[in-house]
Protein backbone atom coordinates (compact mmCIF):
# COMPACT_ATOMS: atom_id res chain seq x y z
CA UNK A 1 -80.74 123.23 56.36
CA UNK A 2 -81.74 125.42 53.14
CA UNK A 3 -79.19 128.39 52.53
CA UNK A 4 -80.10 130.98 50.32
CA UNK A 5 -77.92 133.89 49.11
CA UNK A 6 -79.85 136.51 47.51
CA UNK A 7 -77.28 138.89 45.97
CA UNK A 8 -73.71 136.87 45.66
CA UNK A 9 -72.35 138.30 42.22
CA UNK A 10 -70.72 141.15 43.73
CA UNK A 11 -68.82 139.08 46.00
CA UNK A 12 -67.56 136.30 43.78
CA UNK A 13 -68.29 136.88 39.93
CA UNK A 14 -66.78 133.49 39.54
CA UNK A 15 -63.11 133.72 40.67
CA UNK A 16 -63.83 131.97 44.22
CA UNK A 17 -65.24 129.04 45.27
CA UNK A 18 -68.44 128.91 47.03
CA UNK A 19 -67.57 125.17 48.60
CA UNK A 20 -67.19 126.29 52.37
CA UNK A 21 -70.81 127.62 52.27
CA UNK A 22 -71.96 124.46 50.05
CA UNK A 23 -71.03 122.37 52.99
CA UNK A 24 -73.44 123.68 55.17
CA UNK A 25 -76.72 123.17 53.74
CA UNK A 26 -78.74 122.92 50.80
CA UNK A 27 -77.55 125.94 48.80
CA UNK A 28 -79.40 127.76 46.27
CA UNK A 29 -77.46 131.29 44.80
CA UNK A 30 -78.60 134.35 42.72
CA UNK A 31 -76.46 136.36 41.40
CA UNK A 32 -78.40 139.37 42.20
CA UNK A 33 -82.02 140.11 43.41
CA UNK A 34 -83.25 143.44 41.81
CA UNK A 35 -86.87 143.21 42.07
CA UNK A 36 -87.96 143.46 45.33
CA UNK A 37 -91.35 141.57 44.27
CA UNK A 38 -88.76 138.56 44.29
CA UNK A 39 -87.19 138.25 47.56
CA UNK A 40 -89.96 136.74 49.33
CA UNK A 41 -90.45 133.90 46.66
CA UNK A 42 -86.49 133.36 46.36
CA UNK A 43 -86.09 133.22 50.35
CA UNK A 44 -89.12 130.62 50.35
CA UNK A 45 -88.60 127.91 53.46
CA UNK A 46 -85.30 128.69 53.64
CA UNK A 47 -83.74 129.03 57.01
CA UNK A 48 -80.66 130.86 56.62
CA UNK A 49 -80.93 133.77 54.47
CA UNK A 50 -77.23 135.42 52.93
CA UNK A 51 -77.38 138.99 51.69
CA UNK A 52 -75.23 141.95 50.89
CA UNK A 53 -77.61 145.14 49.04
CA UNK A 54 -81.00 143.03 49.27
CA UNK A 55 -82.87 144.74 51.93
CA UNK A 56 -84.67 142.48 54.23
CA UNK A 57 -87.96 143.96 55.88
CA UNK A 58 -90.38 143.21 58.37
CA UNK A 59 -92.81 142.04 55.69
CA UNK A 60 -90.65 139.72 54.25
CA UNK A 61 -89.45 138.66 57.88
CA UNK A 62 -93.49 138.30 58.55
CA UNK A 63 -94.14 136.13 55.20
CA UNK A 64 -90.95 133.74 55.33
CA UNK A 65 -91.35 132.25 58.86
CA UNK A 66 -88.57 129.67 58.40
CA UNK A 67 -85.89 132.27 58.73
CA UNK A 68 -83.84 131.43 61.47
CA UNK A 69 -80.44 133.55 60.69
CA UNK A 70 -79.61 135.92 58.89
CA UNK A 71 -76.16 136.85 57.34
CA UNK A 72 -74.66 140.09 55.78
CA UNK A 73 -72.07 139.58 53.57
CA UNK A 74 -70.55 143.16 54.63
CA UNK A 75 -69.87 145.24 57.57
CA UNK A 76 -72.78 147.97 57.19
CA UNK A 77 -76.07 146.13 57.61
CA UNK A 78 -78.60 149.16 57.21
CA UNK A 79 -80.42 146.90 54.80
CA UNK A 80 -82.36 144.80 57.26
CA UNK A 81 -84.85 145.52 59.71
CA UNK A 82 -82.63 144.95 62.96
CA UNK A 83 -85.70 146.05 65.42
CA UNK A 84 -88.13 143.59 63.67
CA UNK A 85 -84.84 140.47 63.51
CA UNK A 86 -84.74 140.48 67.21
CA UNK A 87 -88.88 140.67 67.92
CA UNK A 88 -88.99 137.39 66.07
CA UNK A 89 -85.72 136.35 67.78
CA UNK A 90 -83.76 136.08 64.20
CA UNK A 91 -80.30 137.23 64.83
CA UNK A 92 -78.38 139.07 62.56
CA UNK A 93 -74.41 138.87 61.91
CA UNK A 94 -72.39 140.79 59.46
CA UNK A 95 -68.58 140.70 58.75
CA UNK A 96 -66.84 143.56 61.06
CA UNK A 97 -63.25 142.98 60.04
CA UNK A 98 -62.51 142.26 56.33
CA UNK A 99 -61.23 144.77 54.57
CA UNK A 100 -58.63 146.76 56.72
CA UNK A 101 -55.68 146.77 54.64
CA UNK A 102 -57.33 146.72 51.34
CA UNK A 103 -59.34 149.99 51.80
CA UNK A 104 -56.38 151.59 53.30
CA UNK A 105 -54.28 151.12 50.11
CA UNK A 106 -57.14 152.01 48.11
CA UNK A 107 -57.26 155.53 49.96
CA UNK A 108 -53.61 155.47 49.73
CA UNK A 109 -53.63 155.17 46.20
CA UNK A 110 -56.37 157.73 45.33
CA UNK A 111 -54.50 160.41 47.26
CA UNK A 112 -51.48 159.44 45.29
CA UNK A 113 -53.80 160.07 42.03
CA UNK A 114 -54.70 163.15 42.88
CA UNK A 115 -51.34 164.18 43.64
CA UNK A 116 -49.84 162.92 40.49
CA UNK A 117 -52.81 161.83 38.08
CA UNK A 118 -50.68 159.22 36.73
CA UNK A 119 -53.83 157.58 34.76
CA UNK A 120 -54.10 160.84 32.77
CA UNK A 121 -50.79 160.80 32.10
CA UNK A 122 -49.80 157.63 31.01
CA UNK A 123 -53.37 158.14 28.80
CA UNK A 124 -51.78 161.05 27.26
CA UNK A 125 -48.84 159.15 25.97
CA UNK A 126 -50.63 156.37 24.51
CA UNK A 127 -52.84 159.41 22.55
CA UNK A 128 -49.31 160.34 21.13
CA UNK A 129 -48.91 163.92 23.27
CA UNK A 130 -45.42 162.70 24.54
CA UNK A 131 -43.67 161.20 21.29
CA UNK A 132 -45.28 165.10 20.01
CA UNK A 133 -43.61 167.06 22.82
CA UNK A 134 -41.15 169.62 22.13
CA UNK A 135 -40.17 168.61 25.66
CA UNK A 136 -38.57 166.11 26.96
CA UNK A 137 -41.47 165.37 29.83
CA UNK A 138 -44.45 167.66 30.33
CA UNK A 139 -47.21 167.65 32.99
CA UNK A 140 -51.34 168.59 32.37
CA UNK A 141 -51.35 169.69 36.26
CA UNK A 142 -49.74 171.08 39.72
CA UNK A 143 -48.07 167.68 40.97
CA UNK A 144 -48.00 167.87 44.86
CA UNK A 145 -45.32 166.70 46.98
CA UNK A 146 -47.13 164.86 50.42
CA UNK A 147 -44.10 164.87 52.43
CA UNK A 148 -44.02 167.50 55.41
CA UNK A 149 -47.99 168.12 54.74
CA UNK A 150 -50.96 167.53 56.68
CA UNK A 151 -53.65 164.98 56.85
CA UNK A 152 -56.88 164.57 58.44
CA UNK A 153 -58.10 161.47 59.25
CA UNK A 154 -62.15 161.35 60.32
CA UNK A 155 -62.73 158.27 62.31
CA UNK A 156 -60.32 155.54 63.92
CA UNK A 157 -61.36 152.52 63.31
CA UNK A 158 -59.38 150.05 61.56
CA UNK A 159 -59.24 151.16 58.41
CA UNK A 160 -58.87 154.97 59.84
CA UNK A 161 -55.38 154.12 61.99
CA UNK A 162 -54.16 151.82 59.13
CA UNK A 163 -54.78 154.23 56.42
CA UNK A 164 -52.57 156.95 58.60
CA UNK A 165 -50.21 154.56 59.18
CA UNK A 166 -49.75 154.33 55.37
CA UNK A 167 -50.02 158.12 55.11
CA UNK A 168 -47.17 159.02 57.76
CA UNK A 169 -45.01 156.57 55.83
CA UNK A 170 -45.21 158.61 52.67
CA UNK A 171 -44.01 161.64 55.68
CA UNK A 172 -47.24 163.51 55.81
CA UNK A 173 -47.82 164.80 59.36
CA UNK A 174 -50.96 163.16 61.17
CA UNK A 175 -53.94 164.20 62.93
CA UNK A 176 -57.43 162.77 63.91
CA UNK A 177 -60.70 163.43 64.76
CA UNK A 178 -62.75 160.65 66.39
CA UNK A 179 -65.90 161.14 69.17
CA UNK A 180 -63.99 158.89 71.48
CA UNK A 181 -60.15 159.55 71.44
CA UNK A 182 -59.41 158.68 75.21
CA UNK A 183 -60.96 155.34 74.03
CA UNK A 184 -57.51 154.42 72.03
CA UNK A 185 -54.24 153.62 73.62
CA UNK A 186 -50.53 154.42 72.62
CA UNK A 187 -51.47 155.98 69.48
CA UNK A 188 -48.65 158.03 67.69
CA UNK A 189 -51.01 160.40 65.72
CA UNK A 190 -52.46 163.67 67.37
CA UNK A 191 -56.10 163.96 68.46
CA UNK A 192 -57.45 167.26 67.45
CA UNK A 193 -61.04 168.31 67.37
CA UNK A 194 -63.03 168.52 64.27
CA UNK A 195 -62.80 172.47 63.36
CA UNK A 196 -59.28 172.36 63.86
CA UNK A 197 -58.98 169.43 61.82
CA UNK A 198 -60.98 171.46 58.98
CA UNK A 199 -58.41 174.51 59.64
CA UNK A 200 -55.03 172.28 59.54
CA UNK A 201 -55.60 170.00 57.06
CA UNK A 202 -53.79 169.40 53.34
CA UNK A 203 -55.61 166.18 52.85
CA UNK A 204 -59.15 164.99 54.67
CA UNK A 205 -59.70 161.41 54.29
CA UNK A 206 -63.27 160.15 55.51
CA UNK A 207 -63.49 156.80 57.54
CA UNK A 208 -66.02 156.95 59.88
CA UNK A 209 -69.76 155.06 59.60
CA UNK A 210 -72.97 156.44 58.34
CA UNK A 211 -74.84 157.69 61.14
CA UNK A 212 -77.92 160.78 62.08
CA UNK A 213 -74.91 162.69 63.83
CA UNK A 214 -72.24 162.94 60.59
CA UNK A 215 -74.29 162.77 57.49
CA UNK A 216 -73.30 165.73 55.18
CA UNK A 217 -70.59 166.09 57.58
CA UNK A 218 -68.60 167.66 54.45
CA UNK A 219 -71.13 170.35 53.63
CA UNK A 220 -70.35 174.17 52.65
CA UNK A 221 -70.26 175.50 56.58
CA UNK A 222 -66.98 173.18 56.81
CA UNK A 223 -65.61 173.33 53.50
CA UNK A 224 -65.48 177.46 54.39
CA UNK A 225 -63.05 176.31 57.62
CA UNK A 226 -60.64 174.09 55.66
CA UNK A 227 -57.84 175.30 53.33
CA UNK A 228 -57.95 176.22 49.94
CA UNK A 229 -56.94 173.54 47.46
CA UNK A 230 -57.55 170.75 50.41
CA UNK A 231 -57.61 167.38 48.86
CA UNK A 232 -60.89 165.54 50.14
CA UNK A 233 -60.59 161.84 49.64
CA UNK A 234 -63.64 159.52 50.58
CA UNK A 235 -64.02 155.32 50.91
CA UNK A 236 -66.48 155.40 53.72
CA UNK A 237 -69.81 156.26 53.07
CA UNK A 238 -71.42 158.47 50.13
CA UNK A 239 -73.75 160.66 52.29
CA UNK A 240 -71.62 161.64 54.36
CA UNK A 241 -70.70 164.47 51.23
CA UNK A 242 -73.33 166.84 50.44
CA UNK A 243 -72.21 166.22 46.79
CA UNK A 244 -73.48 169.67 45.26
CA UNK A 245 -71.11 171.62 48.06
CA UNK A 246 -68.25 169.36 47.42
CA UNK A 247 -68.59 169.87 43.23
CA UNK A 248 -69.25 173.93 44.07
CA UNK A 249 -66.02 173.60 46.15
CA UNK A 250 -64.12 171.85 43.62
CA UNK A 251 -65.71 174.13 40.67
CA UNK A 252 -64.41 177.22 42.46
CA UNK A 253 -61.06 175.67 43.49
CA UNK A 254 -61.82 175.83 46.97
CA UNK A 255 -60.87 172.53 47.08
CA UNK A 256 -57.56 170.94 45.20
CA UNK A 257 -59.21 167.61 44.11
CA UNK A 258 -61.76 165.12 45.40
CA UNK A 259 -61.24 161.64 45.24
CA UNK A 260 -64.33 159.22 45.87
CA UNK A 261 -64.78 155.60 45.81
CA UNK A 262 -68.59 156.06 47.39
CA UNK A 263 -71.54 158.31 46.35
CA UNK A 264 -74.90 158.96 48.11
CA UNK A 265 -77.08 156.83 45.81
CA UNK A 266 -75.18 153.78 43.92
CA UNK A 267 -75.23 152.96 41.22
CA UNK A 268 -74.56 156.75 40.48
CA UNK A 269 -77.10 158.72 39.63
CA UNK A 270 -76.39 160.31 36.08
CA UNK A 271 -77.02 163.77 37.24
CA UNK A 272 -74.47 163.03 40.47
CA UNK A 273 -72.97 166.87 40.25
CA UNK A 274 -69.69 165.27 41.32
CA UNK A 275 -69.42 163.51 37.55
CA UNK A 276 -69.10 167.00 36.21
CA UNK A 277 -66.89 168.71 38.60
CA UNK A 278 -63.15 169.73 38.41
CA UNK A 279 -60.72 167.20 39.21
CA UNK A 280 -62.70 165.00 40.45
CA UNK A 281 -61.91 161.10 40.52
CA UNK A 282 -64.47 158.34 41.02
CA UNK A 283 -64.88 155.11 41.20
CA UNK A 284 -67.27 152.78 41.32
CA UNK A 285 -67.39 151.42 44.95
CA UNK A 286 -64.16 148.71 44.89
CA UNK A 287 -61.95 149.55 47.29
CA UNK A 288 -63.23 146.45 49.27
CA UNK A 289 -63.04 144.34 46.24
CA UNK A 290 -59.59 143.03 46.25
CA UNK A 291 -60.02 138.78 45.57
CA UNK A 292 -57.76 138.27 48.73
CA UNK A 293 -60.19 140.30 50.54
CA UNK A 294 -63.52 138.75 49.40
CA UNK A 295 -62.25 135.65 49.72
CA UNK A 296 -61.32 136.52 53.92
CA UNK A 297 -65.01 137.90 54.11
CA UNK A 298 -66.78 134.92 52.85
CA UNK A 299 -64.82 132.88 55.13
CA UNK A 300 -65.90 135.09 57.59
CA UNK A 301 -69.54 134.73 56.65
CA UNK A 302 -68.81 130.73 56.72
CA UNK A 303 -67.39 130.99 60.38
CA UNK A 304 -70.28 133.06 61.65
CA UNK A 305 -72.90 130.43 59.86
CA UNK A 306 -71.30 127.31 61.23
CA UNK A 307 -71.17 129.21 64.89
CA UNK A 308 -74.73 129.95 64.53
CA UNK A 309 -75.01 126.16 63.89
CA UNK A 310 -73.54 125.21 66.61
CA UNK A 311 -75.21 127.29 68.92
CA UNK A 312 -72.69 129.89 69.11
CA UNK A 313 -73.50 133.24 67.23
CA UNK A 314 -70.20 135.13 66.59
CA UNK A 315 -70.45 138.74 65.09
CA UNK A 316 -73.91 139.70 66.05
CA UNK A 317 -75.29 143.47 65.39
């Protein structure tokens, strides 16, 4: 059986082992595909095709007619052609349930640098302004005390209910919007709808997928319904910001600080009007990336190869 992964850098640079998958097949790895002109050739006769970014299309499904299975080595799997997979009977798995806890701290921890912009800071002191100081400690910004405040949380999936489980721990006050809140059971967080989420809320913290309904969910009708100086913090999707209303928002001091780990084309765009607007942090889409965590998702993408091999697909989309 001929493996092929077409983009595996971004999952293991080198710093985990890639024996599991070796196991299965005949394995052939690139490190990334860029050129699209160079997925068809790469894929070749192979029958299972691995992938996280490279899209897969109905062309390419057309011209490599070995592919029997394809995986995605991450939950969204907007990159392939799902209507033209299952004409040609090819199913497609991704991994659901990777990252839970990882994500959360991450959105943990960017709330906690807005708050406190403890990278600046400690910065600062290594540039000399502390051993300087007439003072004996001295701050470039507000710091903000969580405890007794707000927060929002959009969407309630996994990573939504753990990352408010994190937040009421630090004593911030919870409340949730979700499409289907009679769906979840014993939960100790209100359910609110999504205006008076917008009115009530000291933090917003996205964590809901990409879909036609939400996209530019955060958008200047319902930044004008939340609170001034609202902290906005995102690790979901990119476009579900419309990024020049969030950077007019933060510009104007509408909102307190913005705090994004995704952006609406990656890698960023140079003229992203986020990179030049007020307290704004970004990073560079890692909040996944922990080496515990890419280690449980390509064990994950293992599993659901060796189930497909044994005539039992697991994680289908």
């Amino acid at each position: 059986m001929k493996i092929v992964v077409l983009d595996g850098y971004s999952l293991n640079p080198g710093d985990i082992s890639w024996a599991k998958l070796e196991e299965l097949g005949d394995l052939t790895i690139y490190d990334r595909t860029l050129n699209k002109a160079d997925i068809i050739p790469r894929i070749g006769d192979a029958e299972i095709v691995l992938m996280n970014k490279t899209p897969i299309t109905k062309e390419t499904l057309t011209a490599c007619k070995n592919i029997k299975y394809i995986g995605v080595l991450a939950t969204g799997y907007n990159v392939v052609d799902i209507d033209a997979a299952k004409e040609k009977g090819i199913p497609v798995c991704n991994i659901p349930n990777y990252g839970t806890n990882a994500v959360a701290q991450f959105a943990t921890g960017l709330l906690l640098e807005l708050c406190h912009h403890i990278g600046e800071h400690s910065h600062s002191v290594y540039k000399g302004e502390w051993e300087n100081s007439i003072e004996w400690c001295y701050w470039h910004s507000p710091l903000i005390e969580l405890s007794g405040k707000t927060a929002g949380i959009i969407g309630f999936g996994r990573i939504g209910k753990r990352t408010a489980e994190i937040f009421s721990a630090l004593g911030l006050k919870i409340i949730v919007y979700t499409p289907h809140p009679k769906k979840i059971d014993n939960s100790n967080f209100e359910f609110v709808s999504l205006e008076d989420l917008l009115k009530r809320s000291d933090v917003i913290s996205l964590h809901c997928p990409l879909t036609k309904e939400n996209e530019g969910l955060i958008n200047k009708d319902t930044i004008a319904k939340m609170k001034k100086g609202v902290l906005v913090i995102n690790t979901s999707r990119g476009p579900l910001i419309n990024e020049n209303d969030l950077a007019e928002a933060l510009n104007s001091g509408k909102i307190g600080g913005a705090a994004c780990d995704v952006v609406s084309v990656e890698p960023i765009n140079k003229e992203n009007p986020l990179l030049k607007a007020k307290n704004c942090i970004l990073t560079p889409h890692i909040a996944w990336a922990a080496k515990e965590t890419r280690e449980r998702l390509l064990d994950i993408g293992v599993n659901n190869v060796k189930a497909f091999l044994n005539n039992s697909i697991i994680n289908q989309v």
